[in-house]
PDB file of N, CA and C in Angstrom:
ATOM      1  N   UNK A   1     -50.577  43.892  58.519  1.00  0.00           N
ATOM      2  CA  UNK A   1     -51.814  44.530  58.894  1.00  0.00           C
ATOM      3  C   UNK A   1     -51.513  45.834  59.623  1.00  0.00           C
ATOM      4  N   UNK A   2     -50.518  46.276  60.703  1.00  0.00           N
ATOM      5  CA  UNK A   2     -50.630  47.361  61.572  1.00  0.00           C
ATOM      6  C   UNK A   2     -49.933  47.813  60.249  1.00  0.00           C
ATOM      7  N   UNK A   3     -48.781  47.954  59.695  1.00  0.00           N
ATOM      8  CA  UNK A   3     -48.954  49.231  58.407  1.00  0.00           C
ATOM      9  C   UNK A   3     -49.690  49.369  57.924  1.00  0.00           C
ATOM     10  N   UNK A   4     -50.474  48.687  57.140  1.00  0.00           N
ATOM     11  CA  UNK A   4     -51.521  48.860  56.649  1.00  0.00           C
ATOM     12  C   UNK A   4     -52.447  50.433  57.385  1.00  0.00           C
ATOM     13  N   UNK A   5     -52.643  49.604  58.742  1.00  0.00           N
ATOM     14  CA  UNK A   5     -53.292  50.040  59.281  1.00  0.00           C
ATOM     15  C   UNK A   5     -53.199  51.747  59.439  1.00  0.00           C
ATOM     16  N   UNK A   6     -51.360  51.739  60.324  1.00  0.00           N
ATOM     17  CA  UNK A   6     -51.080  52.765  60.783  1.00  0.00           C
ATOM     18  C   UNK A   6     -50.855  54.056  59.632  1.00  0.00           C
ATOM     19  N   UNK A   7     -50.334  53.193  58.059  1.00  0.00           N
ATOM     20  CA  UNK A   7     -50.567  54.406  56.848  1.00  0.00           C
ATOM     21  C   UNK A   7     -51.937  54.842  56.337  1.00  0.00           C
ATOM     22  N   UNK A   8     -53.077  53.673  56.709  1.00  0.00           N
ATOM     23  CA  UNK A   8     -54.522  54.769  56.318  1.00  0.00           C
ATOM     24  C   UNK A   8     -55.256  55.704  57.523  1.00  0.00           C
ATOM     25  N   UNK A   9     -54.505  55.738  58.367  1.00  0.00           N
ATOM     26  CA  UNK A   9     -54.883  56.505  60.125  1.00  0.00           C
ATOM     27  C   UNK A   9     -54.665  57.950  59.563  1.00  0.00           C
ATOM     28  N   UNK A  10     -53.475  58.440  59.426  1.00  0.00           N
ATOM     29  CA  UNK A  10     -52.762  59.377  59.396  1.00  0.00           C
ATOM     30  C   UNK A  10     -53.154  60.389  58.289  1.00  0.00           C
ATOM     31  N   UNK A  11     -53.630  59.484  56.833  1.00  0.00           N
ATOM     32  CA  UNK A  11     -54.376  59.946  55.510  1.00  0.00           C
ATOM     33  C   UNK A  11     -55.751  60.125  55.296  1.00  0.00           C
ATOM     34  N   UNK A  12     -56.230  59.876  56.806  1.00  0.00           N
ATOM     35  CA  UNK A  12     -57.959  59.986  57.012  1.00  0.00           C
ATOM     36  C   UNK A  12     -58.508  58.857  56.568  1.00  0.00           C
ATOM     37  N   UNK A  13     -58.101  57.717  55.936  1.00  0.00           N
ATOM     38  CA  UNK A  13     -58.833  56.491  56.106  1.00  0.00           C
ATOM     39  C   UNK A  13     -59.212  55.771  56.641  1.00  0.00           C
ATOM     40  N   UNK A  14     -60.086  56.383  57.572  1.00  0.00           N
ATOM     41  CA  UNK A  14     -60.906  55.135  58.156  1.00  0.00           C
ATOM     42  C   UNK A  14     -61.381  54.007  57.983  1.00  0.00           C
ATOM     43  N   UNK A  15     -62.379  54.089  56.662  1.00  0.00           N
ATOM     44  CA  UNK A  15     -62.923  52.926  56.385  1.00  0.00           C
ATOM     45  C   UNK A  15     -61.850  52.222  55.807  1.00  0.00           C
ATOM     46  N   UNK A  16     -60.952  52.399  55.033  1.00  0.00           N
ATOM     47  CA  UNK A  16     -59.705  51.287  54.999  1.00  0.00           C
ATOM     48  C   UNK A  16     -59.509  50.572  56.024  1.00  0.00           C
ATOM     49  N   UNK A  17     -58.850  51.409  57.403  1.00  0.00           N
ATOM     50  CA  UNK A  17     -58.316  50.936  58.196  1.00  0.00           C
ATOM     51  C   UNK A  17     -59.114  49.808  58.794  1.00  0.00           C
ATOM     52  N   UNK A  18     -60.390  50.030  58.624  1.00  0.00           N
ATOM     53  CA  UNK A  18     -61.327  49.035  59.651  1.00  0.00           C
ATOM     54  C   UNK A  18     -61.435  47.868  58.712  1.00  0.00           C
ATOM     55  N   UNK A  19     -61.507  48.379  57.493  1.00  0.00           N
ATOM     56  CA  UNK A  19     -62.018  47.164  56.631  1.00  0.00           C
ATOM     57  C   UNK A  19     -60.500  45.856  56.727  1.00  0.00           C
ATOM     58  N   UNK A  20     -59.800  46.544  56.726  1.00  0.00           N
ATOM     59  CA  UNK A  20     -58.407  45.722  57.061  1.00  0.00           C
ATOM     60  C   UNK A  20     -58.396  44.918  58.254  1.00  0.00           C
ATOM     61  N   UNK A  21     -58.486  45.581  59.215  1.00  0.00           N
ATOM     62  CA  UNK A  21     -58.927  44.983  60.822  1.00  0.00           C
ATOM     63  C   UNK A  21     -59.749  44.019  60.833  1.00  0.00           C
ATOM     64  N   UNK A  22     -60.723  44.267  59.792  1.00  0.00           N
ATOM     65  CA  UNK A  22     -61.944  42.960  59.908  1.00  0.00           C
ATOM     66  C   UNK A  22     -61.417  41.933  58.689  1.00  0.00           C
ATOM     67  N   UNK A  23     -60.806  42.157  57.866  1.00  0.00           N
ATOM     68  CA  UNK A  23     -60.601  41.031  56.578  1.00  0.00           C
ATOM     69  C   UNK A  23     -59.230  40.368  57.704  1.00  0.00           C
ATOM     70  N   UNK A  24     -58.806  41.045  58.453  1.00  0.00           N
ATOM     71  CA  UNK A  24     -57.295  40.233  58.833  1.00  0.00           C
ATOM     72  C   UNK A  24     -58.250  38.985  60.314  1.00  0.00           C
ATOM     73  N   UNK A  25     -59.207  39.782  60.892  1.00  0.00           N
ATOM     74  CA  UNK A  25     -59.636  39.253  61.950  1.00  0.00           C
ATOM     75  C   UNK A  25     -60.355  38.108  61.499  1.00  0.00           C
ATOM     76  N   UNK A  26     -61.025  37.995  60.395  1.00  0.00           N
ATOM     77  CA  UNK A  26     -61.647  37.551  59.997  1.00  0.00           C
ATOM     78  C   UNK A  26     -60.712  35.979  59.205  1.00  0.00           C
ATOM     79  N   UNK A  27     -59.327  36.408  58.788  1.00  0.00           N
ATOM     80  CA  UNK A  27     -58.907  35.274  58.343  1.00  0.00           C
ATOM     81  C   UNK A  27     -57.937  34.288  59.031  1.00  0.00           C
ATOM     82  N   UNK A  28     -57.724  35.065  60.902  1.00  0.00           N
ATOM     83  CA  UNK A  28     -57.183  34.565  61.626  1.00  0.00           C
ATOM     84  C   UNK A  28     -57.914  33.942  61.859  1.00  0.00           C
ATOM     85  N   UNK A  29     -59.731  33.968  62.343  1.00  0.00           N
ATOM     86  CA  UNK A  29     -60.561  32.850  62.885  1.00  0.00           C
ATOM     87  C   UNK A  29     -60.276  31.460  62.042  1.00  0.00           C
ATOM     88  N   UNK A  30     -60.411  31.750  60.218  1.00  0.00           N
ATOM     89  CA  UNK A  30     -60.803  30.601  59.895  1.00  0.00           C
ATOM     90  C   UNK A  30     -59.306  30.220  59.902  1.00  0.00           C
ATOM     91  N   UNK A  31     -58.103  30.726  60.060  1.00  0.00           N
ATOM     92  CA  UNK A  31     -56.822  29.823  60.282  1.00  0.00           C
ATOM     93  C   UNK A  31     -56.709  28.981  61.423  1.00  0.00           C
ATOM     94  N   UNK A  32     -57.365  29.539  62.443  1.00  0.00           N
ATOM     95  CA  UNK A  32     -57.587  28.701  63.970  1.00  0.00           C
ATOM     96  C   UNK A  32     -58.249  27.606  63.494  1.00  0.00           C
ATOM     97  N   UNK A  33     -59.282  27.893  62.591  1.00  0.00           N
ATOM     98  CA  UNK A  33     -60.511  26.637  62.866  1.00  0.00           C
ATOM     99  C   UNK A  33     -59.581  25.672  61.841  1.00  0.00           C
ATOM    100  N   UNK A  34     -59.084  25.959  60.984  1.00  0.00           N
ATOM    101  CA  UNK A  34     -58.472  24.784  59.864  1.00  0.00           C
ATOM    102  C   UNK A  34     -57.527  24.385  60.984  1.00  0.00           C
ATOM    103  N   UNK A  35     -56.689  25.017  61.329  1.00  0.00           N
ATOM    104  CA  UNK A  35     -55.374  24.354  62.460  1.00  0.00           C
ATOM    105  C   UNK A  35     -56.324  23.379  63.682  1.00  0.00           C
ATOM    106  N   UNK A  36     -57.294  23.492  63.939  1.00  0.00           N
ATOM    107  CA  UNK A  36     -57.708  22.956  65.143  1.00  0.00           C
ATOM    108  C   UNK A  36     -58.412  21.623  64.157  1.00  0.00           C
ATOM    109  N   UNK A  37     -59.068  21.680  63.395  1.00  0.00           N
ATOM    110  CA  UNK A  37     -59.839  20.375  62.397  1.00  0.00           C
ATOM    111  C   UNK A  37     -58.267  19.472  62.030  1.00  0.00           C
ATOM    112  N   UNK A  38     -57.051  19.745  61.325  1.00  0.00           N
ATOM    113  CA  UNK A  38     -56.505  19.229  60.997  1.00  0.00           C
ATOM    114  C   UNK A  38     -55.562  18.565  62.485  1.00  0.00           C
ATOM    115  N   UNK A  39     -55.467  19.223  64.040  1.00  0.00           N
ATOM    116  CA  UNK A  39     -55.223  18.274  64.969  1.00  0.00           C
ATOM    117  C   UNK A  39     -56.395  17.076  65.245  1.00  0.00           C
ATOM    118  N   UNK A  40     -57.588  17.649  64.789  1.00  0.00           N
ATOM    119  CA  UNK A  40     -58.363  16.529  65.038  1.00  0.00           C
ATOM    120  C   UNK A  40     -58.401  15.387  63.952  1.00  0.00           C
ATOM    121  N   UNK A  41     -57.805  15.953  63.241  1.00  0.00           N
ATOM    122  CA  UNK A  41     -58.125  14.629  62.128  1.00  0.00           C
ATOM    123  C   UNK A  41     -56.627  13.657  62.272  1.00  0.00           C
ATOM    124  N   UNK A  42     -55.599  14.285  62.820  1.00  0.00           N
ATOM    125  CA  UNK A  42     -54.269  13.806  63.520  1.00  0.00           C
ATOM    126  C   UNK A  42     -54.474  13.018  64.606  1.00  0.00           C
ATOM    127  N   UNK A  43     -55.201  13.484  65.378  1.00  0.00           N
ATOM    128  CA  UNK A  43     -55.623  12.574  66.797  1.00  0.00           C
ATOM    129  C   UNK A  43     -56.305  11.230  66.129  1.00  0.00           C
ATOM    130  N   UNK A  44     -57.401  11.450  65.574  1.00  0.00           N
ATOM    131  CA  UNK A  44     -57.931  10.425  65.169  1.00  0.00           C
ATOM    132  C   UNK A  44     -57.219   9.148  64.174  1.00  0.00           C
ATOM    133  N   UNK A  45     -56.556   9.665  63.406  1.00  0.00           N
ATOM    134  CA  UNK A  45     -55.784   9.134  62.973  1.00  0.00           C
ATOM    135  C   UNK A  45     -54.801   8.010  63.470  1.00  0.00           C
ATOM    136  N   UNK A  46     -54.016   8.392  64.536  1.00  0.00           N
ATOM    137  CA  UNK A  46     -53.040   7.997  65.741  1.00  0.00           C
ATOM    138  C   UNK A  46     -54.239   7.013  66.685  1.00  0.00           C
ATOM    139  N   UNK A  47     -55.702   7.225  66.667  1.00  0.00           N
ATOM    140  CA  UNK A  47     -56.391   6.452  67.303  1.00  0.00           C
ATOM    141  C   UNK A  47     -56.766   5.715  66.578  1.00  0.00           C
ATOM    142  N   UNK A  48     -56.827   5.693  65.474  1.00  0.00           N
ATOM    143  CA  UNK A  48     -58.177   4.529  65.074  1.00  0.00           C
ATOM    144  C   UNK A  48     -56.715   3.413  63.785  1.00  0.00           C
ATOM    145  N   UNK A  49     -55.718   4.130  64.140  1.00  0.00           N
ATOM    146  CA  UNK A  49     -54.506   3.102  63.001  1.00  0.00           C
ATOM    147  C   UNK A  49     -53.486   2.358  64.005  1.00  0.00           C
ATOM    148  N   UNK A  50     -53.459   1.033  63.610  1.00  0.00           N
ATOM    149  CA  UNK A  50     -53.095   0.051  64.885  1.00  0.00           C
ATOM    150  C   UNK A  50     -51.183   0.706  64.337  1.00  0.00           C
ATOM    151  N   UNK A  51     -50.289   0.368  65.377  1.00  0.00           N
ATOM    152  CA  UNK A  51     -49.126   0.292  65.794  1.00  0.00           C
ATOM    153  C   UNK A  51     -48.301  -0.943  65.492  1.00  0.00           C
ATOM    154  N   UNK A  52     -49.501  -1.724  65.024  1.00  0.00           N
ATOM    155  CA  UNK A  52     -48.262  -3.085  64.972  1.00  0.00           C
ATOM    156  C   UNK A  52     -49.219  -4.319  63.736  1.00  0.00           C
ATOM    157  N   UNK A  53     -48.863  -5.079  63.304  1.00  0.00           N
ATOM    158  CA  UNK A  53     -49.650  -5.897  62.509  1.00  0.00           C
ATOM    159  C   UNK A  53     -49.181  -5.721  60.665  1.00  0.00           C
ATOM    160  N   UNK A  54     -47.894  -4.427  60.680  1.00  0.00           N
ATOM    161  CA  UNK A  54     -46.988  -4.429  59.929  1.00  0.00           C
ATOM    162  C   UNK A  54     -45.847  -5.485  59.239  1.00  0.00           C
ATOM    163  N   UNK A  55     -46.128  -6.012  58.258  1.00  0.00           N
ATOM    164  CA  UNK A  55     -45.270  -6.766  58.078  1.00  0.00           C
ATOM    165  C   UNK A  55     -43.970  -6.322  57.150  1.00  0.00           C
ATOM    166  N   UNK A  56     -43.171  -6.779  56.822  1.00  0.00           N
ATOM    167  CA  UNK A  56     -41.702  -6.025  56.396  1.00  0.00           C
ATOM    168  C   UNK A  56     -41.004  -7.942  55.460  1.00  0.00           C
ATOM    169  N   UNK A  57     -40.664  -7.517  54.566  1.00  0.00           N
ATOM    170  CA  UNK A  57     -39.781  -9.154  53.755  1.00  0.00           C
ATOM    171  C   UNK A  57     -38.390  -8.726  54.301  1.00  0.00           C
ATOM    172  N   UNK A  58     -38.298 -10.256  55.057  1.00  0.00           N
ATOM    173  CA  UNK A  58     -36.970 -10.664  55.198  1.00  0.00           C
ATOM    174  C   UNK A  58     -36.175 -10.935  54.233  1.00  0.00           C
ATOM    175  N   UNK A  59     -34.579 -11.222  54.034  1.00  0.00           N
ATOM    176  CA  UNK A  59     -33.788 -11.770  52.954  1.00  0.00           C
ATOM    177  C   UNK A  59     -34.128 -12.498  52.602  1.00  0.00           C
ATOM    178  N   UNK A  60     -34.588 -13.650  53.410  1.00  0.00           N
ATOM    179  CA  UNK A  60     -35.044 -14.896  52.612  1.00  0.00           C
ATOM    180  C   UNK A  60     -36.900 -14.436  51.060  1.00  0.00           C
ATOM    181  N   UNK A  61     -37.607 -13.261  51.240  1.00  0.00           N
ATOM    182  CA  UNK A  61     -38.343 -13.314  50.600  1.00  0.00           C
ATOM    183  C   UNK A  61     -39.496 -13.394  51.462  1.00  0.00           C
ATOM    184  N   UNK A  62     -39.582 -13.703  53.002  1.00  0.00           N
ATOM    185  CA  UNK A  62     -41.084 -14.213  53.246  1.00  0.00           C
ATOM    186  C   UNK A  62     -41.273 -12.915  54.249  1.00  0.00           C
ATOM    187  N   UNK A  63     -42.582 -13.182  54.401  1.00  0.00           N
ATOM    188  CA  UNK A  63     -43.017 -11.984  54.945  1.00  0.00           C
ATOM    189  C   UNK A  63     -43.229 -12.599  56.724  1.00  0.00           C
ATOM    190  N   UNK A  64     -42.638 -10.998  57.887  1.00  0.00           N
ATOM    191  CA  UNK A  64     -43.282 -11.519  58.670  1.00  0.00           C
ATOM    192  C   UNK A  64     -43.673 -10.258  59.458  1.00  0.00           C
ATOM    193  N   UNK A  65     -44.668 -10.567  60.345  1.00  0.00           N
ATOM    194  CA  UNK A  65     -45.361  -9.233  61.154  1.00  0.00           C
ATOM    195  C   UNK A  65     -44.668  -8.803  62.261  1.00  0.00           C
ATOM    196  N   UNK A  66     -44.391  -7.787  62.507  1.00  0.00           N
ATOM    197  CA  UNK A  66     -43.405  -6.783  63.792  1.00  0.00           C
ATOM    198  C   UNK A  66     -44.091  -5.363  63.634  1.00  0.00           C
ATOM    199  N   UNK A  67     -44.046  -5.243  65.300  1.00  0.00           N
ATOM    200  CA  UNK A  67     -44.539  -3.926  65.560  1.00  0.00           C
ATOM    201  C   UNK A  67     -43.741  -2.852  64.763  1.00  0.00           C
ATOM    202  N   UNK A  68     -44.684  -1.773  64.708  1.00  0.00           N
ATOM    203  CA  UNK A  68     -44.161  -0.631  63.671  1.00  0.00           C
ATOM    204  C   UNK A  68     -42.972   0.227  64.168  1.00  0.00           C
ATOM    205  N   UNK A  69     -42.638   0.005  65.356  1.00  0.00           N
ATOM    206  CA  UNK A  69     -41.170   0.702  65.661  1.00  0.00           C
ATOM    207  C   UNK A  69     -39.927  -0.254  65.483  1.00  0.00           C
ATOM    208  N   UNK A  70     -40.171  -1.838  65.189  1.00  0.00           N
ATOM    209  CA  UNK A  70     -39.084  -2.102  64.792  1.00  0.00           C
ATOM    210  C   UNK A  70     -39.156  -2.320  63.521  1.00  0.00           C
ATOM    211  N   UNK A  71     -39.710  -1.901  62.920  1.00  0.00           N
ATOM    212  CA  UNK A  71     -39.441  -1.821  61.168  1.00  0.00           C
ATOM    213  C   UNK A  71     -37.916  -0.446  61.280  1.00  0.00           C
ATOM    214  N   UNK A  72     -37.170  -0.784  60.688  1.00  0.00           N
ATOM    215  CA  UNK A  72     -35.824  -0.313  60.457  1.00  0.00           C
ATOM    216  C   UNK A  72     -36.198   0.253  59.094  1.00  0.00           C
ATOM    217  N   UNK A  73     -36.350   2.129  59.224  1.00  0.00           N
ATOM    218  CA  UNK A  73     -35.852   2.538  58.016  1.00  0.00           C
ATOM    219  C   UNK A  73     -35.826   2.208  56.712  1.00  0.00           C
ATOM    220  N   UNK A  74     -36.227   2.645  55.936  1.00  0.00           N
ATOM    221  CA  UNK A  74     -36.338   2.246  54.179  1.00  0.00           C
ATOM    222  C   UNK A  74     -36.676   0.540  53.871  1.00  0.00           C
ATOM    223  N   UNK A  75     -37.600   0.117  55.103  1.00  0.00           N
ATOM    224  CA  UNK A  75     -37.433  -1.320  54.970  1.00  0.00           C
ATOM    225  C   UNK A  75     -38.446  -1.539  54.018  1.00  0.00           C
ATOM    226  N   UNK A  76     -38.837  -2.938  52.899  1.00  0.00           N
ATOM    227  CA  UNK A  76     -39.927  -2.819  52.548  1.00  0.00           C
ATOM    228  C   UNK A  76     -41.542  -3.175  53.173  1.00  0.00           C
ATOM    229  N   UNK A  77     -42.506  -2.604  53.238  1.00  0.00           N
ATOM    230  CA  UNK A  77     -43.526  -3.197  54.587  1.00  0.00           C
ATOM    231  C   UNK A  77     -44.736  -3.363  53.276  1.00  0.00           C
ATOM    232  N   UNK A  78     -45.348  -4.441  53.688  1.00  0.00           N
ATOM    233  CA  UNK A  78     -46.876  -4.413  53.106  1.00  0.00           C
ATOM    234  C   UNK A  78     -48.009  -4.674  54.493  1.00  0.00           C
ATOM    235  N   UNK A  79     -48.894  -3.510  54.004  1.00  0.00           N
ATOM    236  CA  UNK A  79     -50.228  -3.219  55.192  1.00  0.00           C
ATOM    237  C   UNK A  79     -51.088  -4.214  54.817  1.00  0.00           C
ATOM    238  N   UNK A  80     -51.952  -4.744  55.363  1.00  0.00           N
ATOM    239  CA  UNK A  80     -53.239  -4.872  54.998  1.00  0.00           C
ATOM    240  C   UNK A  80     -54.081  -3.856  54.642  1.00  0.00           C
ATOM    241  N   UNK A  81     -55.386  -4.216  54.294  1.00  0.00           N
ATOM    242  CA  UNK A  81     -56.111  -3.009  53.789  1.00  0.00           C
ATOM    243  C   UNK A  81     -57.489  -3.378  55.317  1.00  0.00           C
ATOM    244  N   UNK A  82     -57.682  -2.253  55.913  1.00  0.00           N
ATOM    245  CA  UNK A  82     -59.197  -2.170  56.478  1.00  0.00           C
ATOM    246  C   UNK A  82     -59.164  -2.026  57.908  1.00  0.00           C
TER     247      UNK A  82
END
């Protein structure tokens, strides 16, 4: 944007220069607002999805439930749904 800017100053373009100023100002707002919706949909996320009630198959084949930090890596897990 400031080249932009600073090469239509110098060549008498004004209305370039401004129109630039406002298309750039204009697409920083809606980058704020998408970055700020997608922490909220992160927060919520982290709130409303339980931590534990994960289950993972042992060697033997059967399934049993452990909180989601001791599931070990590439383990296999089935969720419930809801």
């Amino acid at each position: 944007m400031s080249i932009a800017v600073t090469g239509a100053l110098p060549i008498g373009q004004w209305p370039e220069a401004v129109m630039v100023m406002v298309l750039f100002t204009i697409a920083e707002l809606i980058e704020a607002k998408s970055l700020d919706r997608a922490r909220n949909v992160q927060f919520w996320f982290d709130a409303t999805h339980a931590r534990s009630g994960q289950q993972y198959r042992q060697a033997d084949g059967s399934w049993r439930e452990a909180a989601a930090k001791s599931v070990a890596p590439q383990a296999r897990v089935r969720i419930e749904t809801g």
